[in-house]
N, C-alpha and C. Protein backbone atom coordinates (compact mmCIF):
# COMPACT_ATOMS: atom_id res chain seq x y z
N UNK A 1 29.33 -13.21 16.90
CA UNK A 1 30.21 -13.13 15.77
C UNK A 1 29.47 -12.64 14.53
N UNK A 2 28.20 -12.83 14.37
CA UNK A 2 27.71 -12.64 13.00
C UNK A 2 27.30 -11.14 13.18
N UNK A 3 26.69 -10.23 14.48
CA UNK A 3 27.18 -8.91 14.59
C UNK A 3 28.45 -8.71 14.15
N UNK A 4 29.76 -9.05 14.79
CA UNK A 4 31.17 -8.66 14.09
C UNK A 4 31.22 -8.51 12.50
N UNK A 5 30.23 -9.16 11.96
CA UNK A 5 30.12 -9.11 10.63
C UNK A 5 29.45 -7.75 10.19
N UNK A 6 28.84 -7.34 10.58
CA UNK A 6 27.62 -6.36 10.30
C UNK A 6 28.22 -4.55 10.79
N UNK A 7 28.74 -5.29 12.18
CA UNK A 7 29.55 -4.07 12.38
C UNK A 7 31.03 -3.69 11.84
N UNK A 8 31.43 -4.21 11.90
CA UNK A 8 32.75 -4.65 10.23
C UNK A 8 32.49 -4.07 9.23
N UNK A 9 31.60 -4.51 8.95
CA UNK A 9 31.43 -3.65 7.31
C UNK A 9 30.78 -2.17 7.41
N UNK A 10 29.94 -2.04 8.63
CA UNK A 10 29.47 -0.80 8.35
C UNK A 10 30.67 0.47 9.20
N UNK A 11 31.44 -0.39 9.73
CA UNK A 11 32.83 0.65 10.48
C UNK A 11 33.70 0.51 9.66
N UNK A 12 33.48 -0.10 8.20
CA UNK A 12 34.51 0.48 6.74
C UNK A 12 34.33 1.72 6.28
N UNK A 13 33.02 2.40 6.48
CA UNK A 13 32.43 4.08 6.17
C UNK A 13 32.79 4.37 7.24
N UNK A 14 34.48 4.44 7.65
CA UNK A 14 34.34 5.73 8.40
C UNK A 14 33.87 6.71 7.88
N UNK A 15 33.46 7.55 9.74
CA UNK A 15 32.42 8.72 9.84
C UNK A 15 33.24 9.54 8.58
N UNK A 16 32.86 10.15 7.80
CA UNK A 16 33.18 11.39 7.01
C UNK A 16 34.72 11.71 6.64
N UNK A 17 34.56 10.78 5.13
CA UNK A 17 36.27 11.04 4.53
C UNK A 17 35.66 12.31 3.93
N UNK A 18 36.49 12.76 3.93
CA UNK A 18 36.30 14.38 3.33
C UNK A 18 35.64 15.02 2.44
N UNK A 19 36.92 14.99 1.48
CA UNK A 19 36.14 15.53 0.14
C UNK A 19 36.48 14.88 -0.73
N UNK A 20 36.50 14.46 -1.98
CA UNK A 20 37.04 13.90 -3.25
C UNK A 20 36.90 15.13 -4.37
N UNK A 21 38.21 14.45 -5.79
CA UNK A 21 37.52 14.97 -6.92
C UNK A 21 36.92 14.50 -7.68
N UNK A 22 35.74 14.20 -8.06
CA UNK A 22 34.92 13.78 -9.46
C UNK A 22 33.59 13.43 -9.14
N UNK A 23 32.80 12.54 -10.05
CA UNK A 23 31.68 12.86 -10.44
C UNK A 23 31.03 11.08 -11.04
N UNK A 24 29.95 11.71 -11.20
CA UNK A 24 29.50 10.31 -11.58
C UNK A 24 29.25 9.77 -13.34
N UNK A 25 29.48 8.58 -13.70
CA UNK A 25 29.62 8.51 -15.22
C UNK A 25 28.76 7.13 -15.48
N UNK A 26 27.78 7.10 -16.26
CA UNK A 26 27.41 5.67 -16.48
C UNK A 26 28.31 5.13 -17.17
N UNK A 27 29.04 3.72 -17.07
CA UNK A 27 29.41 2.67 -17.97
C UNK A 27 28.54 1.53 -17.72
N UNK A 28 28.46 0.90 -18.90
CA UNK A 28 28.78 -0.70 -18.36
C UNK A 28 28.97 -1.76 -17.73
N UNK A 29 30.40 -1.41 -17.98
CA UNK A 29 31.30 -2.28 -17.42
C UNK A 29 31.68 -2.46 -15.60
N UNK A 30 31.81 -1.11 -15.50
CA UNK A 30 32.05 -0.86 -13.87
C UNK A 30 31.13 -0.50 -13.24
N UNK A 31 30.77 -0.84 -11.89
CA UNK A 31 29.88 -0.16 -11.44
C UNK A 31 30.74 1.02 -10.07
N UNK A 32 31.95 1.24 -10.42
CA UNK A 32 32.98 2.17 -9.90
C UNK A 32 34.32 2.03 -10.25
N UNK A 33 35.17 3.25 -10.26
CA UNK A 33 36.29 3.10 -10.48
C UNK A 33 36.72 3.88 -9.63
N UNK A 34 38.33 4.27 -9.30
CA UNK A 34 38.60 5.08 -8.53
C UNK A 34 40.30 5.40 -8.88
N UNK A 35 40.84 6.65 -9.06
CA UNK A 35 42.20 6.17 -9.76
C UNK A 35 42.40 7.32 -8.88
N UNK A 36 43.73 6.50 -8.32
CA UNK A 36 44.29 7.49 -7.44
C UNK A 36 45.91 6.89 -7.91
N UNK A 37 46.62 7.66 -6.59
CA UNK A 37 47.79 7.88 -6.63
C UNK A 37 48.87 6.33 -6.91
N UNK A 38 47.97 5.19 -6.32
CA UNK A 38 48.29 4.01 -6.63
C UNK A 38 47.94 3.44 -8.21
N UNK A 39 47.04 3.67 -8.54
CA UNK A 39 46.58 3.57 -10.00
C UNK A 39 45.21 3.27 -10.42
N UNK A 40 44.98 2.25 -11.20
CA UNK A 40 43.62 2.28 -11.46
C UNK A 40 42.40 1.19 -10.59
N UNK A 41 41.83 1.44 -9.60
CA UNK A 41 40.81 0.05 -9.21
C UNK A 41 39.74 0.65 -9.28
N UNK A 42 38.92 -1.29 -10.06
CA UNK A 42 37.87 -0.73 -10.63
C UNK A 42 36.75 -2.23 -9.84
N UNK A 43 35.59 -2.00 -9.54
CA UNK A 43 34.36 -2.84 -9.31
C UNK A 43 33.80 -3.05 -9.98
N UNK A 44 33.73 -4.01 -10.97
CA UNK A 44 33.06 -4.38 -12.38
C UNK A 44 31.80 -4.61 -11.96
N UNK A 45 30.39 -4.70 -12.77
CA UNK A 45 29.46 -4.53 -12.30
C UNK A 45 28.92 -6.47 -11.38
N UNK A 46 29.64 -6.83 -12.50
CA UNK A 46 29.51 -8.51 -11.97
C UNK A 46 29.97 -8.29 -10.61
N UNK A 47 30.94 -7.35 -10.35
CA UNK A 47 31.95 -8.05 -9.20
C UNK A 47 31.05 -7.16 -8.35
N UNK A 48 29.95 -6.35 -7.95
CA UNK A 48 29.63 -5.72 -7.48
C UNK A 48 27.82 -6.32 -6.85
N UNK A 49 27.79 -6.80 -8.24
CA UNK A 49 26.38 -7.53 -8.41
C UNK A 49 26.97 -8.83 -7.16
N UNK A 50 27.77 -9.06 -7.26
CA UNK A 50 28.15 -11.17 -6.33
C UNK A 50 28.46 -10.51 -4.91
N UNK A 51 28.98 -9.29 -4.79
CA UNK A 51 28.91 -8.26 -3.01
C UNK A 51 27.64 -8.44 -2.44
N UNK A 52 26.74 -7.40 -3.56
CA UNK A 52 25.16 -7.74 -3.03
C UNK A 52 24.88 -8.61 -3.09
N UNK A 53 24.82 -10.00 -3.70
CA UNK A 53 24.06 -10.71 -3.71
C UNK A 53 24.75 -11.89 -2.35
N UNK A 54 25.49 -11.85 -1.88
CA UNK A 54 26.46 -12.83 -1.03
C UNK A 54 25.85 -11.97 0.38
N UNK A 55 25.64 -10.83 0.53
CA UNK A 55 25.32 -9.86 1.71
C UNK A 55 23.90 -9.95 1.31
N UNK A 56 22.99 -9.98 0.76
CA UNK A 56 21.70 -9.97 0.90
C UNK A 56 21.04 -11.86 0.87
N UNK A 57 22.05 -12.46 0.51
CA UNK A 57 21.90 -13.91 1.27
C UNK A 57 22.35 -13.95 2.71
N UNK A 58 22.92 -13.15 2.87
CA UNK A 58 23.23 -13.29 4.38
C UNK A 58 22.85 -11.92 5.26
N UNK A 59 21.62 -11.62 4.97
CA UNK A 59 20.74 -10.79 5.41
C UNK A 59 21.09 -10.28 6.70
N UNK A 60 21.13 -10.86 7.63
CA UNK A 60 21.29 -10.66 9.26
C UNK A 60 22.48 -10.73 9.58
N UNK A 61 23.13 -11.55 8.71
CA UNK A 61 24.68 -11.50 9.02
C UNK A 61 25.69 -10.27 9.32
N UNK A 62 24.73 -9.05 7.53
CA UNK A 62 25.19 -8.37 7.29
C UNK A 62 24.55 -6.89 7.61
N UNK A 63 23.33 -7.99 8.40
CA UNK A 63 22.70 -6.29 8.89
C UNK A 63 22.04 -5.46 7.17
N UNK A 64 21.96 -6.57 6.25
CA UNK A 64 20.92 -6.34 4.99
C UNK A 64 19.99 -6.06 5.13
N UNK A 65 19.23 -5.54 4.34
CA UNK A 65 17.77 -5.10 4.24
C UNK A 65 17.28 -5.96 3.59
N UNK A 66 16.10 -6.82 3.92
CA UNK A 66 15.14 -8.42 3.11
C UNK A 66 15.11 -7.24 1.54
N UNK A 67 15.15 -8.21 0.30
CA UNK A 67 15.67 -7.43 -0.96
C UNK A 67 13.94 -8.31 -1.16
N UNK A 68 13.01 -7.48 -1.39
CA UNK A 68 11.89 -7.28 -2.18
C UNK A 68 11.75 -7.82 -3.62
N UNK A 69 10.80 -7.42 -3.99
CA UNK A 69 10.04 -8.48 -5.75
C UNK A 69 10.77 -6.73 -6.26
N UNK A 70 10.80 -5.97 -5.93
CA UNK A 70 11.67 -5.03 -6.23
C UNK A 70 13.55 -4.90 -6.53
N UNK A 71 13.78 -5.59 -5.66
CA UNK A 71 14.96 -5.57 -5.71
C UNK A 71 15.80 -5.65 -4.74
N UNK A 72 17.06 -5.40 -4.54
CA UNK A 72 18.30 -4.35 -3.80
C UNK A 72 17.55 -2.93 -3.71
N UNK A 73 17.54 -2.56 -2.36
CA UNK A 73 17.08 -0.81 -2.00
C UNK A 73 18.34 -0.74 -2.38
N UNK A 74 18.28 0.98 -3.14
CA UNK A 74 19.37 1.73 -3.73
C UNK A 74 19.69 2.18 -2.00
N UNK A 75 19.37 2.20 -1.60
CA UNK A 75 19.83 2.51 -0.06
C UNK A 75 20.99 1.39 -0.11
N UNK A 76 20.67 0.82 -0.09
CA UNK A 76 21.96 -0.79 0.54
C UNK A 76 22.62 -0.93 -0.66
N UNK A 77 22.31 -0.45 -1.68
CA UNK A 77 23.55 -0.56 -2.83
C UNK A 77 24.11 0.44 -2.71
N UNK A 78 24.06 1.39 -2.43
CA UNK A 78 25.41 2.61 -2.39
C UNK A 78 26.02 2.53 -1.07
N UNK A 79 25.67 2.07 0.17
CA UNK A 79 26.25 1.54 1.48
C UNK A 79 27.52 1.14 0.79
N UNK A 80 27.00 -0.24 -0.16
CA UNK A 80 28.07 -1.35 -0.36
C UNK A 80 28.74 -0.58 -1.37
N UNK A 81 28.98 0.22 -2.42
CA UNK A 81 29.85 1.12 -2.65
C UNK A 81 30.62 1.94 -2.35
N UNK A 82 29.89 2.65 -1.42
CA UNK A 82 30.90 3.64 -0.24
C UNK A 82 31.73 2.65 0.26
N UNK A 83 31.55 1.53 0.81
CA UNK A 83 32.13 0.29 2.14
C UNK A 83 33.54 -0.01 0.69
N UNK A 84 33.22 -0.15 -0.52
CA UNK A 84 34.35 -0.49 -1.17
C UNK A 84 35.12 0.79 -1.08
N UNK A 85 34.73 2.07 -2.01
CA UNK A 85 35.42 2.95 -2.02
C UNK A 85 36.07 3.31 -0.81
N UNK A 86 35.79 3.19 0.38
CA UNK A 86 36.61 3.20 1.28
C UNK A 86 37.71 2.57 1.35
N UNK A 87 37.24 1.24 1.47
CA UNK A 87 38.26 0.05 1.53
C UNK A 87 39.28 0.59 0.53
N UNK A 88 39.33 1.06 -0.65
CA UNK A 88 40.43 1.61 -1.89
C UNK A 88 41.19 2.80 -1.10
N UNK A 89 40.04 3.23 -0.81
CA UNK A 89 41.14 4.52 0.12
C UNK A 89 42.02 4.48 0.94
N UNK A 90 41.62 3.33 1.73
CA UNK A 90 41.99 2.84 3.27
C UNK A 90 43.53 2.10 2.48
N UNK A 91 43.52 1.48 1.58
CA UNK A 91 44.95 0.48 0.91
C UNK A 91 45.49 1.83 0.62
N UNK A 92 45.10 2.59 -0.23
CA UNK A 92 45.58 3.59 -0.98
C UNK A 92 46.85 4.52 0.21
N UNK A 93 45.76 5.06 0.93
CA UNK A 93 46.47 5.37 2.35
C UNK A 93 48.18 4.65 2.97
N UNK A 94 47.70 3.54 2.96
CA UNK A 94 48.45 2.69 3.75
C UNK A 94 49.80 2.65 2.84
N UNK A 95 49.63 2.87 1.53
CA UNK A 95 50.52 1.85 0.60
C UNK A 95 51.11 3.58 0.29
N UNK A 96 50.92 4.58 0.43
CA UNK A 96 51.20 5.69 -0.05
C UNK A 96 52.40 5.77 1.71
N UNK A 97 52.14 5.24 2.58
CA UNK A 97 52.69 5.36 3.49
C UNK A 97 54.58 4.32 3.71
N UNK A 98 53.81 3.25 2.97
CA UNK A 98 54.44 2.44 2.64
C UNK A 98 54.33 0.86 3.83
N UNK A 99 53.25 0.61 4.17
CA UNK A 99 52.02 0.41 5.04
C UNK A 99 51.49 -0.65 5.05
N UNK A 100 51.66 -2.43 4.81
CA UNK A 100 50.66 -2.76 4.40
C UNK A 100 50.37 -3.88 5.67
N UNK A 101 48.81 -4.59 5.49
CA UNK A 101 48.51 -5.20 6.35
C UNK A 101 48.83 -6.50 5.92
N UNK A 102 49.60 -6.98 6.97
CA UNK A 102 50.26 -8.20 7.23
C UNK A 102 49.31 -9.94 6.71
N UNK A 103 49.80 -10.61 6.09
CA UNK A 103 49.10 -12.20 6.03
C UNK A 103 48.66 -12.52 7.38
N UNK A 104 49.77 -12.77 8.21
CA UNK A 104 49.00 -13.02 9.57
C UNK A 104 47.87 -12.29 10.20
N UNK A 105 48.11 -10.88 9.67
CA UNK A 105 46.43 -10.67 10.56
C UNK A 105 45.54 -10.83 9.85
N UNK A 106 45.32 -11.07 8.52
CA UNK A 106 44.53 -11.56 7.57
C UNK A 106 43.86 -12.91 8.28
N UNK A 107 45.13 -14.07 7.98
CA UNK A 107 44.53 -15.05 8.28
C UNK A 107 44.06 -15.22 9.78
N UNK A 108 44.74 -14.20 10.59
CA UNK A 108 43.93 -14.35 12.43
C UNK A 108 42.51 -14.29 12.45
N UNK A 109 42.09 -13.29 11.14
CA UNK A 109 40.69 -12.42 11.01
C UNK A 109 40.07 -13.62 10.38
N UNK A 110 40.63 -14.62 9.54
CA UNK A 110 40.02 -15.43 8.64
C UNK A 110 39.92 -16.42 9.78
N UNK A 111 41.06 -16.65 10.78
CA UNK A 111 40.50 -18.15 10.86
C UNK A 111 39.35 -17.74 12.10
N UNK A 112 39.23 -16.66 12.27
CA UNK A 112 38.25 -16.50 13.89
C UNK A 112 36.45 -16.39 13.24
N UNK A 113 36.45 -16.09 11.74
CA UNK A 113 35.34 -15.77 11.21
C UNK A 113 34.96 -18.33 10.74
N UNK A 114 36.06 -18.28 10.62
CA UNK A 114 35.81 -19.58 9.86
C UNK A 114 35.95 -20.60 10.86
N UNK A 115 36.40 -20.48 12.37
CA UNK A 115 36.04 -21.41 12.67
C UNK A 115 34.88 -21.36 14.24
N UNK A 116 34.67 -19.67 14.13
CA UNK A 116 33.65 -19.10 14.79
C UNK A 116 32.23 -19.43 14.62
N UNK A 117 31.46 -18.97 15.68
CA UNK A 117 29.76 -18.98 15.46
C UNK A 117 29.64 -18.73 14.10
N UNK A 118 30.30 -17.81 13.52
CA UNK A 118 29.92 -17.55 11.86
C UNK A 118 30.52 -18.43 10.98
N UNK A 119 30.98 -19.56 11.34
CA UNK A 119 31.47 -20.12 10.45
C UNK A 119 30.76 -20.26 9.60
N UNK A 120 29.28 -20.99 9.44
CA UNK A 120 28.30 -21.83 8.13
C UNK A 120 28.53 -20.40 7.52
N UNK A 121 28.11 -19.25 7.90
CA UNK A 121 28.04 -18.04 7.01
C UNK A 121 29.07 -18.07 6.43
N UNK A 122 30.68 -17.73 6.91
CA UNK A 122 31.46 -17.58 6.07
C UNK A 122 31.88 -18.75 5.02
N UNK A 123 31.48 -20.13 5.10
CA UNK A 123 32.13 -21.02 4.01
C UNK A 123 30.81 -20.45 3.15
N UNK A 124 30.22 -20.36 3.15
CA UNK A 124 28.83 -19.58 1.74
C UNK A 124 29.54 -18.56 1.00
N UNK A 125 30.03 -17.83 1.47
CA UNK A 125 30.48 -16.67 1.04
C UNK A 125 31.37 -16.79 -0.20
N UNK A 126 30.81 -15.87 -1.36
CA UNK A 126 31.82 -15.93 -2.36
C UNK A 126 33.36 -15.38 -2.00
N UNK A 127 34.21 -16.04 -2.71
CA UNK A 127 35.72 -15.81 -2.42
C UNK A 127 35.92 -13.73 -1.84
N UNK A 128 34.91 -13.02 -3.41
CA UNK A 128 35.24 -12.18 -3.41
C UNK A 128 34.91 -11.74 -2.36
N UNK A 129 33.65 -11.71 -1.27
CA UNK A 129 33.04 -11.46 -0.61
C UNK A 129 33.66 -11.62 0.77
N UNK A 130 34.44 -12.75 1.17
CA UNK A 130 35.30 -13.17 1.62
C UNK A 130 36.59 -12.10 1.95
N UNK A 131 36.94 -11.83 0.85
CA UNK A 131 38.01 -10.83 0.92
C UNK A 131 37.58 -9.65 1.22
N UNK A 132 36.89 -8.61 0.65
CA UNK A 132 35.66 -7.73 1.34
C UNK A 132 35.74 -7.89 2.99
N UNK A 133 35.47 -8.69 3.45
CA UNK A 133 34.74 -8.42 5.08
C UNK A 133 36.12 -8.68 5.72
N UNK A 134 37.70 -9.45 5.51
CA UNK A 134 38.99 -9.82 6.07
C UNK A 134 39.26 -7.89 5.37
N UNK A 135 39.07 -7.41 4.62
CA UNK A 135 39.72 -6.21 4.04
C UNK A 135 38.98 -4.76 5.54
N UNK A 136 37.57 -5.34 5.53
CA UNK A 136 36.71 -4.60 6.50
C UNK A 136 37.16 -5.03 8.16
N UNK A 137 37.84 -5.95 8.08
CA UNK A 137 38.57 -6.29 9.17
C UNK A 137 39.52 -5.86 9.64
N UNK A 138 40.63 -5.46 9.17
CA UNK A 138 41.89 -5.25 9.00
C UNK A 138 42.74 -4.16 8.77
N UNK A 139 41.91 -3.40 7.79
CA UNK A 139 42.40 -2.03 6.87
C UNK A 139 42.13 -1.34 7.74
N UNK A 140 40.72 -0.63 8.50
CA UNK A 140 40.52 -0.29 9.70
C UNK A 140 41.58 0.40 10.82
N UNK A 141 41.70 -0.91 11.43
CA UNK A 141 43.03 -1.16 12.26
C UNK A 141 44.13 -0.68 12.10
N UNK A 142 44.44 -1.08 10.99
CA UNK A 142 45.98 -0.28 10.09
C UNK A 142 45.93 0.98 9.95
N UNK A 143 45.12 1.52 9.36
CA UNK A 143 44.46 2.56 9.39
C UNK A 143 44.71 3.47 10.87
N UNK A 144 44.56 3.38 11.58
CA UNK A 144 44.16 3.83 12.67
C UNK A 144 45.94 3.53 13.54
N UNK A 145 46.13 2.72 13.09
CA UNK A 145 47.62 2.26 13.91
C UNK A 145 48.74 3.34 13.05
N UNK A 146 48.16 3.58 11.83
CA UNK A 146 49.29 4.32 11.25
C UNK A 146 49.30 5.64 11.08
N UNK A 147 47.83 5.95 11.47
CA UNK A 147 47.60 8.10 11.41
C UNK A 147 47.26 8.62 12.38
N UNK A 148 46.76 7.05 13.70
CA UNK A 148 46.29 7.60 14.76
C UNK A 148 44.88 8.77 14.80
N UNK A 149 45.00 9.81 15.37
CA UNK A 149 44.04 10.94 15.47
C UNK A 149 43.79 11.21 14.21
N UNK A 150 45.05 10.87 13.29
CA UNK A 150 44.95 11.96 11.96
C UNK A 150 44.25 11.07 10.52
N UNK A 151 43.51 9.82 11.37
CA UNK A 151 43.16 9.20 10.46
C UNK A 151 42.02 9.53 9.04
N UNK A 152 41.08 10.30 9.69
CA UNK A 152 40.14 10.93 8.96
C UNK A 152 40.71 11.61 8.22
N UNK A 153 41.74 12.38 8.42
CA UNK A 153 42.18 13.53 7.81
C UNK A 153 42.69 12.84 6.41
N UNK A 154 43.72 11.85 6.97
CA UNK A 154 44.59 11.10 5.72
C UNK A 154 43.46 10.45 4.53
N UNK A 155 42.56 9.76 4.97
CA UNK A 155 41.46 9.53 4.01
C UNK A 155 40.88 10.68 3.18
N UNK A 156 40.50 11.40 3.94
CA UNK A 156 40.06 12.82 3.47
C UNK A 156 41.09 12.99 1.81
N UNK A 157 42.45 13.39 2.58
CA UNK A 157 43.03 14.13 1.68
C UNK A 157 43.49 12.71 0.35
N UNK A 158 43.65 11.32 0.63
CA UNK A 158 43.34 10.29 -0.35
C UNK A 158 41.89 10.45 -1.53
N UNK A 159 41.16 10.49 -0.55
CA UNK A 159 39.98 10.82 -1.21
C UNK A 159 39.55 12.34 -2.58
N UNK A 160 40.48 13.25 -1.95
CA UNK A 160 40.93 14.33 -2.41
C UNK A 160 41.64 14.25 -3.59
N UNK A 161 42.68 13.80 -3.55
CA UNK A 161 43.30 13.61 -4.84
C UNK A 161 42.70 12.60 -5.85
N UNK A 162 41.66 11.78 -5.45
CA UNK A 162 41.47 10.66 -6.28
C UNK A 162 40.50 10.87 -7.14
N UNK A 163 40.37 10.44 -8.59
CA UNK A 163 38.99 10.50 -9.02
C UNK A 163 38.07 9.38 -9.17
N UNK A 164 36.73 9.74 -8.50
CA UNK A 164 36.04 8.67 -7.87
C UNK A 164 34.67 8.41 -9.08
N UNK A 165 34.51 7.50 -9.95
CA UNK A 165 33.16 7.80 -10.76
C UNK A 165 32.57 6.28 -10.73
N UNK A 166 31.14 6.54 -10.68
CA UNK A 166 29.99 5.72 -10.06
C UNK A 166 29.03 5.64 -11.22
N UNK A 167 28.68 4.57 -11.99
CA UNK A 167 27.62 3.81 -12.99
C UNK A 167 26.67 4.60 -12.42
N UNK A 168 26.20 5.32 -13.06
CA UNK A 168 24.60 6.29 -12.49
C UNK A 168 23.79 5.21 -12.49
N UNK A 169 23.29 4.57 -12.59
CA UNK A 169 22.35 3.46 -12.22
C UNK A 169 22.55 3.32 -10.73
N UNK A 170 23.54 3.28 -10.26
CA UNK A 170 23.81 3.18 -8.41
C UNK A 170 23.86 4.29 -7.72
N UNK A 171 23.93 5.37 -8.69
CA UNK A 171 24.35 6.65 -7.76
C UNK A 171 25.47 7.27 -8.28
N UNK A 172 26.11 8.50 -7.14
CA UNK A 172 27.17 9.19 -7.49
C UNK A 172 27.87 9.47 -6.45
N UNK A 173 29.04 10.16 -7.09
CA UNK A 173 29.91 10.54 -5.52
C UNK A 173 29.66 12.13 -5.24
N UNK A 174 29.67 11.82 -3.95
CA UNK A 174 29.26 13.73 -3.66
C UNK A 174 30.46 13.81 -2.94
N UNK A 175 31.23 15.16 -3.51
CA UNK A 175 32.86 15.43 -3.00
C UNK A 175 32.53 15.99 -1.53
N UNK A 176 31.12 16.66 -1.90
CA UNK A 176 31.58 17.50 -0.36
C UNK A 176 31.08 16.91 0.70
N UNK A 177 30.30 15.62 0.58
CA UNK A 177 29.99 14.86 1.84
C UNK A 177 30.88 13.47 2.17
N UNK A 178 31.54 13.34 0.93
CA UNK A 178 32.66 12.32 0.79
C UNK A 178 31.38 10.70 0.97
N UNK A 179 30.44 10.54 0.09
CA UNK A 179 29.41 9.75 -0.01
C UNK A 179 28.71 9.60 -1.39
N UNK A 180 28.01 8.22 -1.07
CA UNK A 180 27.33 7.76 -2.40
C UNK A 180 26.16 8.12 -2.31
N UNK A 181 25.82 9.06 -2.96
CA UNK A 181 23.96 9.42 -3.15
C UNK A 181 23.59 9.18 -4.65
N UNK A 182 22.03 9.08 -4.21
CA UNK A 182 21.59 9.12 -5.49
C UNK A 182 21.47 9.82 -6.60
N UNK A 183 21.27 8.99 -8.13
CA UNK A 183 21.79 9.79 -8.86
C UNK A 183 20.72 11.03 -9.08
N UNK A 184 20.89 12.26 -9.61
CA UNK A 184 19.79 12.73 -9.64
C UNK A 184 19.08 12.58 -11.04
């Protein structure tokens, strides 16, 4: 189960959403935003900072990298950015379809993580964090139940219309690899 965790989150980057439009912007406040056709969602840097830090306490859980007298590798912080920006895409998708994923499979996903081998891991877990890995659970699925073959494509062209901008301190979005790299 604590693989299911690791592979969960890293099968939220599906292989290659397309392209996007925009660019990267330092703020503050966010450490991403993304405004698409649904409207505005944003990852405040707090709310971004308690992702990493809930996944790099749970190191193995999450298939983390041990975080050094250095830090978070900018490697594993733009992972966990892409893994959100997806996740936005993946709702975005669904809800543009008119699409959404059900309470019950929420809570099927919640109660198999909570009363599973992973349980001690998941009662640790911040709420937000929590929601994150049931979202990496779920959206997926839906995803895939509702475009079938054409799933990549539909992300793609979500991704396409949306504008995607990334706190240069973490990186940026590159339209034509549909990914978080570093900033230059």
């Amino acid at each position: 189960m604590i693989r299911r965790l690791s592979i969960a989150l890293a099968a939220v980057a599906f292989a290659g959403i397309a392209t996007s439009g925009c660019s990267s912007v330092s703020t503050q406040r966010n450490a991403v935003s993304v405004v698409d056709a649904t409207g505005r969602h944003e990852l405040s840097v707090k709310q971004f900072e308690t992702l990493l830090s809930g996944q790099a306490a749970n190191a193995e859980a999450f298939g983390f990298p041990t975080v050094g007298p250095e830090g978070v590798p900018g490697s594993a912080a733009r992972k966990v950015l892409l893994q959100w920006i997806t996740t936005t895409l993946m709702k975005t998708a669904l809800d543009n379809k008119g699409v959404s994923v059900s309470d019950a499979d929420r809570k099927a996903v919640e109660t198999n993580f909570s009363t599973g081998p992973s349980s001690e891991i998941w009662k640790k877990l911040a709420p937000e964090l929590q929601s994150f890995v049931l979202d990496s659970q779920t959206l997926p699925t839906a995803v895939q139940a509702t475009f079938g073959d054409g799933a990549n494509t539909a992300l793609g062209q979500t991704a396409a219309s949306a504008h995607i901008s990334i706190d240069s301190r973490y990186g940026m979005w590159d339209t034509t690899s549909g990914q978080v790299v570093p900033s230059r």
